[in-house]
Protein backbone atom coordinates (compact mmCIF):
# COMPACT_ATOMS: atom_id res chain seq x y z
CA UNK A 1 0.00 0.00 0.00
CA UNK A 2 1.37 3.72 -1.42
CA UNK A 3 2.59 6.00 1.69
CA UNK A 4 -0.27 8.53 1.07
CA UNK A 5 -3.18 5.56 1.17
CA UNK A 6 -1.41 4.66 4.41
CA UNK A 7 -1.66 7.89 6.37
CA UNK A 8 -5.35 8.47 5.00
CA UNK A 9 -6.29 5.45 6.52
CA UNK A 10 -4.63 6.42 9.91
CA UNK A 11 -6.26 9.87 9.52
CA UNK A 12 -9.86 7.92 8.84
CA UNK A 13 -9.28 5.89 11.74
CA UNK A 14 -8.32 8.64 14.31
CA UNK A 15 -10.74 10.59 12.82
CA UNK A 16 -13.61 7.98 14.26
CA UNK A 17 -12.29 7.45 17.29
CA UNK A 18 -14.97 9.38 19.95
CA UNK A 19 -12.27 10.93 22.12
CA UNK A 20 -10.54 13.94 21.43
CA UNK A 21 -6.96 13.62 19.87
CA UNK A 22 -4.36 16.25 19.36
CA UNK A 23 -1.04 15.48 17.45
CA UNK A 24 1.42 18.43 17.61
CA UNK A 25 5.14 18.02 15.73
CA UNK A 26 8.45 18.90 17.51
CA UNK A 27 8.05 22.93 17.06
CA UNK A 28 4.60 22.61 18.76
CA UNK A 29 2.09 22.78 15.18
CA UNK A 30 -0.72 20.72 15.49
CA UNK A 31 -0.24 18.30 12.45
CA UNK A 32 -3.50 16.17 13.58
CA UNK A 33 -6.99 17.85 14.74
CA UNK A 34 -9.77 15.38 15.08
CA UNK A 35 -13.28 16.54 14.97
CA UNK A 36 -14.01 15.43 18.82
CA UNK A 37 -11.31 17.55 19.73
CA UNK A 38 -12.72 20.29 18.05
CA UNK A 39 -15.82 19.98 19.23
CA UNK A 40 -14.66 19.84 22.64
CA UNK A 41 -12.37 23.17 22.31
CA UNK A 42 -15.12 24.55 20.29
CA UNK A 43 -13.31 25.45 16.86
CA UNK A 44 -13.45 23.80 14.05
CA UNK A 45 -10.22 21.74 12.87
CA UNK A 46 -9.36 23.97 10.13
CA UNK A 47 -8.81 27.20 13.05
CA UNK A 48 -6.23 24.69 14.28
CA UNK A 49 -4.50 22.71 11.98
CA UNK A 50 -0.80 23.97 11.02
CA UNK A 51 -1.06 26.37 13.54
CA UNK A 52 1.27 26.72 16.85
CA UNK A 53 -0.20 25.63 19.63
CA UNK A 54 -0.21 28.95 21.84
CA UNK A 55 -1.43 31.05 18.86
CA UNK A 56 -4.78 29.03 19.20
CA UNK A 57 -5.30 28.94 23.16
CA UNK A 58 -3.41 31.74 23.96
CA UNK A 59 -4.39 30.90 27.77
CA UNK A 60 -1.95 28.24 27.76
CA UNK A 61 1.49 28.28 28.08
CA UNK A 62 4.51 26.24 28.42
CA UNK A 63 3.98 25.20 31.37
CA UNK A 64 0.14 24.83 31.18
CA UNK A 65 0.26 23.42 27.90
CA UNK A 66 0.23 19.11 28.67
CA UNK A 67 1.31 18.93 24.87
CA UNK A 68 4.44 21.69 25.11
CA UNK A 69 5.59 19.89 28.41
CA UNK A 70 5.59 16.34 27.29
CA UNK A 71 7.55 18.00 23.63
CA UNK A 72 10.35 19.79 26.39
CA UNK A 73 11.05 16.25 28.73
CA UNK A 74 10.18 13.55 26.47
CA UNK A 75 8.09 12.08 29.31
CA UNK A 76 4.33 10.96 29.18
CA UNK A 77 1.56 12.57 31.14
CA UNK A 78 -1.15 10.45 32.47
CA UNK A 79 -4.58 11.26 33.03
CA UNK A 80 -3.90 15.15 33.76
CA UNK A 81 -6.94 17.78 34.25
CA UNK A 82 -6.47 20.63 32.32
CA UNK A 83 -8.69 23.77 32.19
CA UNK A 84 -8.34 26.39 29.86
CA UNK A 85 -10.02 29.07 27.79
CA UNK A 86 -9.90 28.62 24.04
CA UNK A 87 -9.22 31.65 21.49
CA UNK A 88 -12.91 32.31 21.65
CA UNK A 89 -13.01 32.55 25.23
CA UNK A 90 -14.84 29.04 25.38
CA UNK A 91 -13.88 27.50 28.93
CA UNK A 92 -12.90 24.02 28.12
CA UNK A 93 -12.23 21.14 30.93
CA UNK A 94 -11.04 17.76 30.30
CA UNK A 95 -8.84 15.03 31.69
CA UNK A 96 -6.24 14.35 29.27
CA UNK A 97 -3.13 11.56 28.58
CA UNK A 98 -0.48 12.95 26.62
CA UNK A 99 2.35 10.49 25.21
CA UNK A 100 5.42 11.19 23.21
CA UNK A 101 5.93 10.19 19.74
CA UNK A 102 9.01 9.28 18.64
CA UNK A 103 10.74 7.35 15.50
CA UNK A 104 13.79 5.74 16.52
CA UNK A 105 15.34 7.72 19.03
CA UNK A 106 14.01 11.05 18.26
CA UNK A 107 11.38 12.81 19.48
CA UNK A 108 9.20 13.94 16.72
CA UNK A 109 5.91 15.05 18.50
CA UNK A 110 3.12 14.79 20.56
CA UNK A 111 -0.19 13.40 20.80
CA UNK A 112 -3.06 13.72 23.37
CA UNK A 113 -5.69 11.93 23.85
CA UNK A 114 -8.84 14.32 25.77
CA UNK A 115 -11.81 13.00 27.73
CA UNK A 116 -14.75 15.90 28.26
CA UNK A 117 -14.96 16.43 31.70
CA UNK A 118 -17.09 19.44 31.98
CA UNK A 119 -20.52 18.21 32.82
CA UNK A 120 -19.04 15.45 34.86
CA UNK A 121 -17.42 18.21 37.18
CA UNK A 122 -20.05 20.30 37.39
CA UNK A 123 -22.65 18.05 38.35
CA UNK A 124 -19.95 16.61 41.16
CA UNK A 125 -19.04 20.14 42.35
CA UNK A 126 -23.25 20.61 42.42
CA UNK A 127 -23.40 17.65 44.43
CA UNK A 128 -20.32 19.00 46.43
CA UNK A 129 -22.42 22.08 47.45
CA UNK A 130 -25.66 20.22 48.16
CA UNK A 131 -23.35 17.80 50.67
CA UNK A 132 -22.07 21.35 52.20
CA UNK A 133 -25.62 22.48 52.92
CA UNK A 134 -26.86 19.22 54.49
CA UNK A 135 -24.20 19.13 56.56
CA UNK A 136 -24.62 22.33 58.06
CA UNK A 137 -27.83 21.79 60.00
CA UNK A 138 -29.03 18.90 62.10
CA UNK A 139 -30.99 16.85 60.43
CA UNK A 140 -34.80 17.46 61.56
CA UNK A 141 -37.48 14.61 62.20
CA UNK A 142 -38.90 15.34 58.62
CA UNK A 143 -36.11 15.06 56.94
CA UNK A 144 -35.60 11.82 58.40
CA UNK A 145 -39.18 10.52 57.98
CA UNK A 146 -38.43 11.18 54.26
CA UNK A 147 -35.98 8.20 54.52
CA UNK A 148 -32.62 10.43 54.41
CA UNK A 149 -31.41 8.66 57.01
CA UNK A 150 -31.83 5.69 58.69
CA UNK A 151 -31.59 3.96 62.13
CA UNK A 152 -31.08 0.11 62.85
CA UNK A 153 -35.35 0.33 64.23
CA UNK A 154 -35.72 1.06 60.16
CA UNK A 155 -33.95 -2.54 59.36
CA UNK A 156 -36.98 -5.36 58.93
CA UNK A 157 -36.00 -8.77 59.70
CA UNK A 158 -37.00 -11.54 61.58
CA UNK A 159 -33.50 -13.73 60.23
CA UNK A 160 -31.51 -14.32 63.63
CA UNK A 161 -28.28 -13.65 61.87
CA UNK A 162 -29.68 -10.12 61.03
CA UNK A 163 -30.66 -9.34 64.74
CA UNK A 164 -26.71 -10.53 65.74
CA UNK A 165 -25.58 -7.93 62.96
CA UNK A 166 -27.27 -5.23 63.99
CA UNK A 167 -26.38 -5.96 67.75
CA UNK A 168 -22.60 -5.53 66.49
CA UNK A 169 -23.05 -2.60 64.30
CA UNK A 170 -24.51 -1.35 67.51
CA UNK A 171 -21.52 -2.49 69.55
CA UNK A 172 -19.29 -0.69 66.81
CA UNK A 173 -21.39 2.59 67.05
CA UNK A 174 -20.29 3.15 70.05
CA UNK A 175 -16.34 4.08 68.68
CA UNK A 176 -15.04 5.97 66.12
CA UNK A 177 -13.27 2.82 64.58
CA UNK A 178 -13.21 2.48 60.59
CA UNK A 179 -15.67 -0.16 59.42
CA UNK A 180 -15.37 -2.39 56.71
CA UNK A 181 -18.76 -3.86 55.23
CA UNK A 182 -19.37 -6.33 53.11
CA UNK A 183 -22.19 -6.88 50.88
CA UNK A 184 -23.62 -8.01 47.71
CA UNK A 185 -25.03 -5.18 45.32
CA UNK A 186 -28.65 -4.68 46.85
CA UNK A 187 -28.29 -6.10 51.00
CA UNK A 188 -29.09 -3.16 51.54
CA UNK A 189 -25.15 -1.65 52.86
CA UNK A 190 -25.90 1.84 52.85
CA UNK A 191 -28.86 1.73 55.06
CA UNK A 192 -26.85 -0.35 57.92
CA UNK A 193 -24.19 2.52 57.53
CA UNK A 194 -26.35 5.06 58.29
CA UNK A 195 -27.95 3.51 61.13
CA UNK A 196 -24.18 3.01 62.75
CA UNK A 197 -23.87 7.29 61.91
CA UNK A 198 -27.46 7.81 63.85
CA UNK A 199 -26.34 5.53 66.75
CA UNK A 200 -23.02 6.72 67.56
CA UNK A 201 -22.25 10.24 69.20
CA UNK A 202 -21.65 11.69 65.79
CA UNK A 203 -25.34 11.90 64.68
CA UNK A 204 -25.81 15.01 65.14
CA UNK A 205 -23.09 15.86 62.88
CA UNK A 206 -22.57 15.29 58.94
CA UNK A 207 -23.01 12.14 57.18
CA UNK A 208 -21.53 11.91 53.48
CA UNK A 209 -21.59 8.65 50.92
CA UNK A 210 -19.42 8.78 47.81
CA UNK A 211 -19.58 6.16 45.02
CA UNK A 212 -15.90 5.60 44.36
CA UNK A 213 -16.60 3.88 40.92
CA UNK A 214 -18.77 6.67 39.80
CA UNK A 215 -16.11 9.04 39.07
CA UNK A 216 -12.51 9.02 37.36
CA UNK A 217 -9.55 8.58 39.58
CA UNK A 218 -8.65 12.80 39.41
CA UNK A 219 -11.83 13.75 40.41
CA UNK A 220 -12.73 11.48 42.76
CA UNK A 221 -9.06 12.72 44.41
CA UNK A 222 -10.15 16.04 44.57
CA UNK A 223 -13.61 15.69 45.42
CA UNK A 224 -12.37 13.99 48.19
CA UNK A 225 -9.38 16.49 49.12
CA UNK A 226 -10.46 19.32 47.53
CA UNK A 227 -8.65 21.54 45.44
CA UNK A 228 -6.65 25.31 46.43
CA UNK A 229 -6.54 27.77 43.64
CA UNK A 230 -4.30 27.53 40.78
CA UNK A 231 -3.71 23.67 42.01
CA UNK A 232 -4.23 23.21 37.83
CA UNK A 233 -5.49 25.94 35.70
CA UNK A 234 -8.86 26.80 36.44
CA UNK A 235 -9.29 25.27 40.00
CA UNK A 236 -10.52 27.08 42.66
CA UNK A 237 -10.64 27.05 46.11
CA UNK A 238 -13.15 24.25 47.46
CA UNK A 239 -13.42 21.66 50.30
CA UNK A 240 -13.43 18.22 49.89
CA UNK A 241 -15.77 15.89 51.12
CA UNK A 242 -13.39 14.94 54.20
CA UNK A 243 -13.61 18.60 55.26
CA UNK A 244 -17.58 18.59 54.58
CA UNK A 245 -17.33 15.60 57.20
CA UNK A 246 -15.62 16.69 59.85
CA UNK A 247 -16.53 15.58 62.88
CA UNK A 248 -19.02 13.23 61.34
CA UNK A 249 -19.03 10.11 58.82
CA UNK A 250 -17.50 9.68 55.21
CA UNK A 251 -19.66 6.88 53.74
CA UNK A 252 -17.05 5.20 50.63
CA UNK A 253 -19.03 2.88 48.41
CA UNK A 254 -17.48 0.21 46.49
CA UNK A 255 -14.21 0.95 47.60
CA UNK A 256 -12.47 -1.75 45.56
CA UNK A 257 -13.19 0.62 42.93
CA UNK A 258 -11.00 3.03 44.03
CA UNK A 259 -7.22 3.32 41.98
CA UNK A 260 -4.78 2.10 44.58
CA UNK A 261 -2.63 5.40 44.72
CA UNK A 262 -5.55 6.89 45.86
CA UNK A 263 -5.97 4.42 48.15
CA UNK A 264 -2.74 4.88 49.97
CA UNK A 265 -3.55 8.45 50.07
CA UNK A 266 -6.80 7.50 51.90
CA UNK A 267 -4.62 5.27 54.13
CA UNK A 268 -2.47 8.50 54.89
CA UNK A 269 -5.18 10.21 56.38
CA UNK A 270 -6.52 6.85 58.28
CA UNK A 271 -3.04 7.06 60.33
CA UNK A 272 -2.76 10.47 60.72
CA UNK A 273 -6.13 12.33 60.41
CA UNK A 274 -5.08 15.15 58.31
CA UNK A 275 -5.76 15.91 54.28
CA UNK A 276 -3.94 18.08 52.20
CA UNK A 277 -6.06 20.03 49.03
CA UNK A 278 -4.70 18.99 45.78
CA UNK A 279 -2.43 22.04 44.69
CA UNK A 280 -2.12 23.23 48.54
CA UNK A 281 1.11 22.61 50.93
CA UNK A 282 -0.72 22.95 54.25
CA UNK A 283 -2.51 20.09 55.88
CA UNK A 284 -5.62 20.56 57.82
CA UNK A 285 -6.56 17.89 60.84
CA UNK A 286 -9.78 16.48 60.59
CA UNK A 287 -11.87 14.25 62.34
CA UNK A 288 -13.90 11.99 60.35
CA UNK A 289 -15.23 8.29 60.75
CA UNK A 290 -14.41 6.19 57.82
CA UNK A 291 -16.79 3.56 56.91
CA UNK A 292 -16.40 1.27 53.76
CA UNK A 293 -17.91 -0.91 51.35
CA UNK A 294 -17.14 -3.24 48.88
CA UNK A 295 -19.55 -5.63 46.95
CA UNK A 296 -17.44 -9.07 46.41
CA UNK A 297 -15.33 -10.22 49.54
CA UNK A 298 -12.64 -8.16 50.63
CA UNK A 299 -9.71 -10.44 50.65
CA UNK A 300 -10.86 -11.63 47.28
CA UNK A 301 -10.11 -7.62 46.07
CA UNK A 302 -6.79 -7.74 47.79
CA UNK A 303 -5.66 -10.96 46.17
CA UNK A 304 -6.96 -9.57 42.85
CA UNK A 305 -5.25 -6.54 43.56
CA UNK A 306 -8.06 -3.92 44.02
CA UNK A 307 -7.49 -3.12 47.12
CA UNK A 308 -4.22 -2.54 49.19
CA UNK A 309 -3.60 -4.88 51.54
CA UNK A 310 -2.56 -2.48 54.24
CA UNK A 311 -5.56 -0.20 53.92
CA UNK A 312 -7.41 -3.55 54.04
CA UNK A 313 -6.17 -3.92 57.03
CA UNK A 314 -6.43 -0.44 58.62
CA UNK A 315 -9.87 -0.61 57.60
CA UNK A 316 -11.05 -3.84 58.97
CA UNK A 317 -10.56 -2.87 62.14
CA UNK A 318 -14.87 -3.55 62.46
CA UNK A 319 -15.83 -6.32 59.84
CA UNK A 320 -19.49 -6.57 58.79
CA UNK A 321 -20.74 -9.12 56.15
CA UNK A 322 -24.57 -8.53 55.19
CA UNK A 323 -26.33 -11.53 54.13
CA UNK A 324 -28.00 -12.12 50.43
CA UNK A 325 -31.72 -11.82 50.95
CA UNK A 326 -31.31 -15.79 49.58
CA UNK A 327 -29.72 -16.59 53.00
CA UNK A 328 -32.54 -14.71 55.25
CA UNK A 329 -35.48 -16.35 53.47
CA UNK A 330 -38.14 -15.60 56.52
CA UNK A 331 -37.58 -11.81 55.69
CA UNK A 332 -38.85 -11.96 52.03
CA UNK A 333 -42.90 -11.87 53.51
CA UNK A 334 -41.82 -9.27 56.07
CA UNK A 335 -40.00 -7.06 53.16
CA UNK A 336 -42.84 -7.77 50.72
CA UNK A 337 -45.16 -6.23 53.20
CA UNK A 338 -43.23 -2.97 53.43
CA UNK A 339 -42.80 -2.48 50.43
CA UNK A 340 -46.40 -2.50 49.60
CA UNK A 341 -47.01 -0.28 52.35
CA UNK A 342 -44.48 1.77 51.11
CA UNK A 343 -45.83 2.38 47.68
CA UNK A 344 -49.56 2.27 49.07
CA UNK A 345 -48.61 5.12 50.63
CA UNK A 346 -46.95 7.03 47.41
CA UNK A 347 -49.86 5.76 44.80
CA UNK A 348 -52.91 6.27 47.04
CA UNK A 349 -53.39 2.48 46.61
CA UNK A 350 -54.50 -0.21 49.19
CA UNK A 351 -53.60 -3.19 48.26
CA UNK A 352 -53.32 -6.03 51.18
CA UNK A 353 -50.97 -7.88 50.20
CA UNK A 354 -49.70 -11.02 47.05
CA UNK A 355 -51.38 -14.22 46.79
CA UNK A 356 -49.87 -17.65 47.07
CA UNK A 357 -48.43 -18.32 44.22
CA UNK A 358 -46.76 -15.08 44.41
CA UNK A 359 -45.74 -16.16 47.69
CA UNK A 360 -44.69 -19.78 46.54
CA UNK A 361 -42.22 -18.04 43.80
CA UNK A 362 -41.06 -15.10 45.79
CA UNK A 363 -39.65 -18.04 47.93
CA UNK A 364 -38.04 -19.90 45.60
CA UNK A 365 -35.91 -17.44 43.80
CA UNK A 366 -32.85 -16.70 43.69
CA UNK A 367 -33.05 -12.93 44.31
CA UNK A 368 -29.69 -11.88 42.58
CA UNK A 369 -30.42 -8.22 43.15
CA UNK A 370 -31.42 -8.98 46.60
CA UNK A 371 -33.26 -6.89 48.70
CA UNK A 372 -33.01 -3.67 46.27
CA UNK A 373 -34.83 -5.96 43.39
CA UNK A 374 -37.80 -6.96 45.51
CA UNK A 375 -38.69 -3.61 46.42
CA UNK A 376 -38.45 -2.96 42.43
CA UNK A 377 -40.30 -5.69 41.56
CA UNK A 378 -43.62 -4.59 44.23
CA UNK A 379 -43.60 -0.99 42.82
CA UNK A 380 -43.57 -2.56 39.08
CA UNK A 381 -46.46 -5.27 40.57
CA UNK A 382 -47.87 -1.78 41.92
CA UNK A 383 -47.95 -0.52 38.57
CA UNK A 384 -50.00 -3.27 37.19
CA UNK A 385 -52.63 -4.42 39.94
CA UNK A 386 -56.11 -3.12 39.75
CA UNK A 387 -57.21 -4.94 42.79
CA UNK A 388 -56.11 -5.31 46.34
CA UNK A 389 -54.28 -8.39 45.74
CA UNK A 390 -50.64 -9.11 43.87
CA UNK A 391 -51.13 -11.83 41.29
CA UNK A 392 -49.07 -13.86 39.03
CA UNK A 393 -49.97 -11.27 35.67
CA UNK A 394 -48.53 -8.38 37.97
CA UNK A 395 -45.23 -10.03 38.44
CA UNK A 396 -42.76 -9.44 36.00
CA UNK A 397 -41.64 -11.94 33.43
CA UNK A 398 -38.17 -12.32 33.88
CA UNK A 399 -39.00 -13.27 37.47
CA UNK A 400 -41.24 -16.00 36.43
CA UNK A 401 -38.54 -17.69 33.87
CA UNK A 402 -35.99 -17.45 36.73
CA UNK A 403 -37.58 -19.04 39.24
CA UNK A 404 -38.99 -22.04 36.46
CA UNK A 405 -35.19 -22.90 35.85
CA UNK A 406 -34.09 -22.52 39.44
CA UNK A 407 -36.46 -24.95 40.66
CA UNK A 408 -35.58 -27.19 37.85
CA UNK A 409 -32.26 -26.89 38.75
CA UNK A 410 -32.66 -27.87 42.98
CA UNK A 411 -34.76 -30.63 40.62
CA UNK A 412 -31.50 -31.90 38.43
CA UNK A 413 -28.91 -31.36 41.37
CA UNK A 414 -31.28 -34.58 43.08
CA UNK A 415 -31.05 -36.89 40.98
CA UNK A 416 -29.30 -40.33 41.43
CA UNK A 417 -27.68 -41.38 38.24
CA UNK A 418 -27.98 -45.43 38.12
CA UNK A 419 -24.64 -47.40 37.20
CA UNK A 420 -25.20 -50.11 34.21
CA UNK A 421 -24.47 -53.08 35.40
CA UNK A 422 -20.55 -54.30 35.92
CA UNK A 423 -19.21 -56.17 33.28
CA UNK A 424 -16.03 -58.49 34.29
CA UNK A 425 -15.94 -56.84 37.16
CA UNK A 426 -15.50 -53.07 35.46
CA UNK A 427 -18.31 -50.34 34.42
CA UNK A 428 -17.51 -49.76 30.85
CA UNK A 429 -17.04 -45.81 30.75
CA UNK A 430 -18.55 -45.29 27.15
CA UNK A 431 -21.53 -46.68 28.53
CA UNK A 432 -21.63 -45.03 31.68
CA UNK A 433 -21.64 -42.01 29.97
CA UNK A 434 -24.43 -42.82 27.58
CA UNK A 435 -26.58 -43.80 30.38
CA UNK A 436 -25.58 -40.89 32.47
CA UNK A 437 -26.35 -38.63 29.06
CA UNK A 438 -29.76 -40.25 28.96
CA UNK A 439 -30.84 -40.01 32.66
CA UNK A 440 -29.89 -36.43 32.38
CA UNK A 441 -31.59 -35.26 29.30
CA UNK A 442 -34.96 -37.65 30.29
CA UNK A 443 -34.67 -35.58 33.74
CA UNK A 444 -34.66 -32.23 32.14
CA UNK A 445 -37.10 -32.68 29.40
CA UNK A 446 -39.60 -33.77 32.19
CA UNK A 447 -38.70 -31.16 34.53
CA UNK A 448 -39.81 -28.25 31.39
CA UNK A 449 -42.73 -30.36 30.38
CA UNK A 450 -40.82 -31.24 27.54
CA UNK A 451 -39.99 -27.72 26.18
CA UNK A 452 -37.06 -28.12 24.77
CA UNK A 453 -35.41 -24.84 25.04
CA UNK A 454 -35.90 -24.79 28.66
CA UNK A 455 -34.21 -27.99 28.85
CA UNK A 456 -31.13 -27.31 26.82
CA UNK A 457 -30.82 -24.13 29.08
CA UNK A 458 -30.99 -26.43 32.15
CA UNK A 459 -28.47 -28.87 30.26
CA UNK A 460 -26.31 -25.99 29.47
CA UNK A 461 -25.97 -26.64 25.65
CA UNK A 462 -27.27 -25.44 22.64
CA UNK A 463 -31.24 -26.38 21.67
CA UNK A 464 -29.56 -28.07 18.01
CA UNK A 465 -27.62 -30.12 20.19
CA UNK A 466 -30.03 -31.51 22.70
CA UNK A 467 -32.69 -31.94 19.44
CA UNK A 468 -29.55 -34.30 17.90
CA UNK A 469 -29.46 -36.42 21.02
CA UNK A 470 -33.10 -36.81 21.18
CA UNK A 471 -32.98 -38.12 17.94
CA UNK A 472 -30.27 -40.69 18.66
CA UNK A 473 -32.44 -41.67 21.76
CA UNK A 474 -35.28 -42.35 19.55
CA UNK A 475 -37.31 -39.51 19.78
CA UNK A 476 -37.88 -38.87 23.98
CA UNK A 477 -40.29 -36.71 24.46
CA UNK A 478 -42.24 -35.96 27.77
């Protein structure tokens, strides 16, 4: 392929890729403008292209300028905010990673790769703000019967295990330990957090909960931290959520999410109590309880690597593992009763309550979303009753087909697969198998009432497959 074809097609590719890039040569021209880039600087590629760099954002400098920098030391930049104001006077925020490009041993340019940032900060430094004005009054009986915060009295269960749980989550309330809690995705982690807030001597003081997968790893760090003026062009001065705290709780969600060198910056202030704003060299004390939670089991993250294994540590100082709503069974008729109080209540509705085969197939699900999917699955039943009672047409779908190949499942894991008889004193292991094959498949295709998709789900193998083998079997069907 001709040289020319050859950078047209790298130009086409770039070109589609939906982040902005930014290729300057060795003298600081841009060489390569892609149209995401330009959209996010808001110019158009031809205002840029074969231009120097500081002629176009004249904000910048070589200092400022990730591009110019990486040109001068020939070393990469990794996931960098940068804010700046364009030619136009366009404010333009992004996070960006900006590598050197050389051939052979000489450095011939730049490129940078740009991720849009600017909705993504605002609506944090929104939520920022919000935090700072719930934190500055007590929160007042109203705002608690609105179910902003929660106390272990709001925690229904009747499971024994639960009742120990929340007897230790009281016994931890009374310290200022870090907690570690362990849950999966629905158990309901946040609302067992809060209750530990409202039962220890901090309640009256503020409680915050960041989602450390919901963000990228330099804003989380200086939502967190906060940020001092000029920290990187365009910051201001702002307190993090550890200053928002103080005094009170810092709720981190799915901490496993977290990038471990922000972890050991979190494990910093563990030991010592004190946080630093990004950009700032004074550190301010603070005094802030630390609770954490992670959704798979914590020394599974640290053997993956997710999580340090010293902050693990620090932080499991009070260890809390939350059952799956599969494990505390007697609470499903407790929960479904709630809930439909709870959205009686919100749609003006009085319905009493689900019949039994609602009951019969609330029981023998799984429940992968756990507590957090039954209450969705009353408000959709909500949705759809016209009477006072929850019936099977109410209930969604999916719910139905999961709880058909469950049970056909406990069904299949029972069954006692006959030997052939010994021959010479030896089971022949082609024909073991072939009996085996056929027990099996006669089991499942009775177990669906011989629908045969349902049973080469249960098998695990493809519907053609299972249709060959009935065929060699002489036609089973149930």
């Amino acid at each position: 392929m001709p040289m020319s074809e050859t950078v047209e097609m790298l130009q086409a590719i770039l070109g589609t890729i939906d982040e902005g890039i930014h290729v300057v040569d060795a003298s600081g021209i841009t060489i390569f403008y892609n149209h995401v880039a330009a959209s996010l600087d808001g110019l158009t590629q031809e205002e840029v292209l074969g231009k120097p760099l500081l002629d176009v954002f004249p904000s910048l400098d070589q200092q400022t300028s990730t591009l110019l920098r990486v040109i001068e030391n020939g070393q990469p930049i990794l996931n960098q905010p940068q804010t700046y104001t364009n030619w136009r006077g366009v404010r333009v925020e992004t996070i960006n990673t900006t590598l050197p490009v050389r051939v052979g041993k000489r450095l011939v340019g730049a490129v940078e790769v740009a991720k849009d940032i600017r909705k993504l900060r605002e609506l944090s430094e929104r939520l920022i703000d919000l935090q700072a004005q719930i934190a500055k009054p007590k929160r007042t009986k109203q705002s608690e019967a609105d179910g902003l915060i929660y106390h272990f009295e709001d925690i229904i269960t009747g499971s024994e295990p639960m009742h120990k749980l929340i007897e230790r989550g009281k016994r931890a309330a009374r310290t200022s330990s870090p907690v570690l809690v362990y849950g999966e995705t629905g158990t309901g982690k946040e609302l067992f957090v809060q209750s530990i807030h409202q039962a220890s001597g901090r309640s009256g003081r503020p409680f915050i909960a960041q989602n450390c997968a919901a963000l990228p790893a330099s804003l989380l760090e200086s939502i967190l931290f906060g940020t001092t003026k000029g920290s990187f062009t365009g910051a201001d001065d702002r307190p993090g959520l550890f200053e928002l705290a103080n005094g009170g709780t810092l709720f981190l969600d799915e901490l496993n999410s977290m990038p471990l060198e922000l972890q050991a910056k979190l494990l910093r202030v563990l030991q010592d109590g004190h946080i630093r704003r990004i950009g700032s060299e004074r550190s301010v004390q603070v005094d802030v309880r630390v609770i954490a939670a992670v959704n798979e089991p914590p020394l599974e993250s640290v053997k993956k690597g997710a999580m340090r294994a010293d902050l693990f540590y620090r932080l499991n100082v009070v260890s809390l593992e939350l059952p799956p709503l599969r494990e505390r069974r007697e609470d499903i008729d407790l929960l479904a009763g709630h809930f439909i109080e709870k959205y009686n209540r919100r749609f003006g509705m009085q319905v009493q309550g689900i019949d039994t085969a609602v009951q019969k197939r609330f029981h023998s699900y799984g429940w992968p979303g756990n507590v957090r999917e039954l209450e969705h699955v009353i408000e959709a039943a909500m949705n759809m009753v016209d009477g006072t009672i929850i019936a099977a047409e109410h209930i969604p779908a999916h719910l139905w087909e999961r709880t058909s190949l469950d049970s056909h499942k406990e069904g299949m894991e029972q069954i006692a697969l006959p030997l052939p008889p010994q021959e010479d004193g030896a089971w022949k292991l082609p024909e073991v198998l072939r009996k085996t094959e056929s027990v099996l498949i006669e089991k499942a295709m009775s177990s669906t009432g011989g629908n045969i998709l349902q049973a080469a789900k249960l098998l695990g193998i493809p519907r053609q497959t299972l249709q060959y083998k009935l065929a060699n079997l002489g036609g089973l069907r149930h």
